[in-house]
Protein backbone atom coordinates (compact mmCIF):
# COMPACT_ATOMS: atom_id res chain seq x y z
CA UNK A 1 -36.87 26.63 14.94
CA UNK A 2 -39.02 25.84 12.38
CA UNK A 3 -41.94 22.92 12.68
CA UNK A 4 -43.22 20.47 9.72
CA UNK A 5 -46.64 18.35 9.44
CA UNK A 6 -46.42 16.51 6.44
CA UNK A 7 -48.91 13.31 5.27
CA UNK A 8 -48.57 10.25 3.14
CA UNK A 9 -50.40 7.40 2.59
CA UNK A 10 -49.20 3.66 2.60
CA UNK A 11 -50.20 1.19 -0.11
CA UNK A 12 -52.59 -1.36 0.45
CA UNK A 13 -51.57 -4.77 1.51
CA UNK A 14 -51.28 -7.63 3.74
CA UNK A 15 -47.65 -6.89 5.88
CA UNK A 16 -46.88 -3.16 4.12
CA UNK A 17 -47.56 -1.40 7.29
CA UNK A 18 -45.21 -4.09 9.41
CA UNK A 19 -42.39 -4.11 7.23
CA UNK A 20 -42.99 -0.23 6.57
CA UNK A 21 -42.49 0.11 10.48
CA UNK A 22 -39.75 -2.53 10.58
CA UNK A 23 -37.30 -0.57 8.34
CA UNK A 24 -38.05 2.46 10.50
CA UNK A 25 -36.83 0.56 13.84
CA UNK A 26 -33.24 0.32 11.55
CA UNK A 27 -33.15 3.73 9.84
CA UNK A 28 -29.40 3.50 8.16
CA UNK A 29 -27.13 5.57 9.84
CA UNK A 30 -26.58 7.62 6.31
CA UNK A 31 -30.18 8.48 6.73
CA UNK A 32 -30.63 10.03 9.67
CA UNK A 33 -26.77 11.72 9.23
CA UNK A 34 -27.93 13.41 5.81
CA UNK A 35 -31.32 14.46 7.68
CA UNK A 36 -29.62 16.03 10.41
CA UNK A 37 -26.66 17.35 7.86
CA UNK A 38 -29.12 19.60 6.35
CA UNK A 39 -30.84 20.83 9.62
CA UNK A 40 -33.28 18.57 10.35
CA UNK A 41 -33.43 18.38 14.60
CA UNK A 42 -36.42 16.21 14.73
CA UNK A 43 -38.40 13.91 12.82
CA UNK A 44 -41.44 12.02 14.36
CA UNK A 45 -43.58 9.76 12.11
CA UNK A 46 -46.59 8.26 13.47
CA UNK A 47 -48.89 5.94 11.62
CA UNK A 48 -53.10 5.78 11.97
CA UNK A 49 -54.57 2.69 9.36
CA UNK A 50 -52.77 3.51 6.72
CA UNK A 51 -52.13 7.01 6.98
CA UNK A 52 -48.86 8.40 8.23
CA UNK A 53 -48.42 11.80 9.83
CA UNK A 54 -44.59 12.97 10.10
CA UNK A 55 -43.88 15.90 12.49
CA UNK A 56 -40.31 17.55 11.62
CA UNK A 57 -38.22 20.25 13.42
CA UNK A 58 -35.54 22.40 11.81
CA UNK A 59 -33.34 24.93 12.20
CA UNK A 60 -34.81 28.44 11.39
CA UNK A 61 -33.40 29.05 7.70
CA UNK A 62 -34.36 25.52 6.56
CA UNK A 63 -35.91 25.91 3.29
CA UNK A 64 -38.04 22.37 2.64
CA UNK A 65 -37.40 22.49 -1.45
CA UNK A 66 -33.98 23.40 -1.07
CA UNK A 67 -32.56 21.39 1.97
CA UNK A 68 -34.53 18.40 1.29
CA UNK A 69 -33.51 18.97 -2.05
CA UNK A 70 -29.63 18.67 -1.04
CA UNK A 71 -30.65 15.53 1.01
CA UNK A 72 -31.39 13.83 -1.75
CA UNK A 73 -28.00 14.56 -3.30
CA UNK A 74 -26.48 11.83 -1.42
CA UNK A 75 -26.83 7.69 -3.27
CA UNK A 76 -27.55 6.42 0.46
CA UNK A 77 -30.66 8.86 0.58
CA UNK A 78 -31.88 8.16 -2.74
CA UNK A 79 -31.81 4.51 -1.76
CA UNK A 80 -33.81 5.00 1.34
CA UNK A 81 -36.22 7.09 -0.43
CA UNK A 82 -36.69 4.28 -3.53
CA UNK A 83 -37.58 1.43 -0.61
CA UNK A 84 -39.81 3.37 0.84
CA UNK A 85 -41.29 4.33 -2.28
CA UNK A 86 -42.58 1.00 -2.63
CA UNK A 87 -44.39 1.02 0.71
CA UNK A 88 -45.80 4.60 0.53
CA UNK A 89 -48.03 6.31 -1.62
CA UNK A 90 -49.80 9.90 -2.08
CA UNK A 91 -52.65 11.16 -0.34
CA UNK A 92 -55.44 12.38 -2.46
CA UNK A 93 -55.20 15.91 -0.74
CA UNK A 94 -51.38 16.20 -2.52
CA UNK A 95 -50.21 18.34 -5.01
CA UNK A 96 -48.75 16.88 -7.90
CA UNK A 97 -45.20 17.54 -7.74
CA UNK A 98 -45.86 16.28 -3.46
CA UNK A 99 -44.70 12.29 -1.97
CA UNK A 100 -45.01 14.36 1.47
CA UNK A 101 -48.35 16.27 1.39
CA UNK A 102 -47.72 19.43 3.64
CA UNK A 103 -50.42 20.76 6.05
CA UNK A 104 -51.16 23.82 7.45
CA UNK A 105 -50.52 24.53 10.92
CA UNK A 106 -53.62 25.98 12.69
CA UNK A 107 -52.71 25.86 16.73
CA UNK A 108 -49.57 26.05 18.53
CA UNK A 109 -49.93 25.52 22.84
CA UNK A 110 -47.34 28.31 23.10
CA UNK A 111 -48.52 30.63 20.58
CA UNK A 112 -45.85 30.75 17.76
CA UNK A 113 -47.80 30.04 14.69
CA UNK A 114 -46.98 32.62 11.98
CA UNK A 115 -49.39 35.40 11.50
C-alpha cells in the first residue's frame, strides 16, 4: 500500500465551501468507479477554512502521474474534475504543473515511512 497527502485550496466566496461539500455527499458513481479502477483504495478529504487536505491509499505500484493520468481518460472524470475546478483553486506552496499540491510525509504511528 501506498499513502497520499495532497492540498488544495478553495476559492473565495459566500456558499463555495457548502456546495463544494454538497457535491461530495453525491460523488457520481463513475467517479469513485474510475478512482478505484486505477487502484485507488481510499480517498479521505477533509476541509479546514478554506483549505482542503485529501488523504489517499493505493495499491503498491500506483504511479500518481500515470494512474491519475488514465483516470482522467474517462468523459465522466473529466466532468467531475471541470465542476470542481470551479470551486477549487491552488495553494501557493504548488508547483506549476500541480491542482493537488503533494506533501511530504514526515511520521507514520507504525513506522513505514520510506527511508
Amino acid at each position: 500500500m501506498k499513502s497520499f497527502g495532497m492540498i488544495l485550496g478553495l476559492r473565495d466566496g459566500p456558499d463555495v465551501a457548502e456546495a463544494y461539500k454538497e457535491h461530495h455527499r453525491a460523488v457520481w458513481p463513475e467517479v469513485v468507479e474510475g478512482l478505484k479502477g486505477v487502484g485507488i483504495t481510499q480517498m479521505r478529504i477533509f476541509l479546514q477554512g478554506r483549505r482542503l487536505f485529501m488523504y489517499m491509499e493505493t495499491i503498491d505500484d500506483f504511479d500518481l502521474d500515470h494512474d491519475f493520468y488514465r483516470y482522467m481518460e474517462s468523459q465522466r472524470a473529466q466532468e467531475w474534475d471541470t465542476l470542481m475546478r470551479t470551486y477549487q483553486e491552488p495553494v501557493p506552496e504548488a508547483r506549476p504543473d500541480e491542482w493537488w499540491a503533494s506533501m511530504e510525509p514526515v511520521y507514520d504511528l507504525e513506522g513505514r515511512l520510506p527511508s
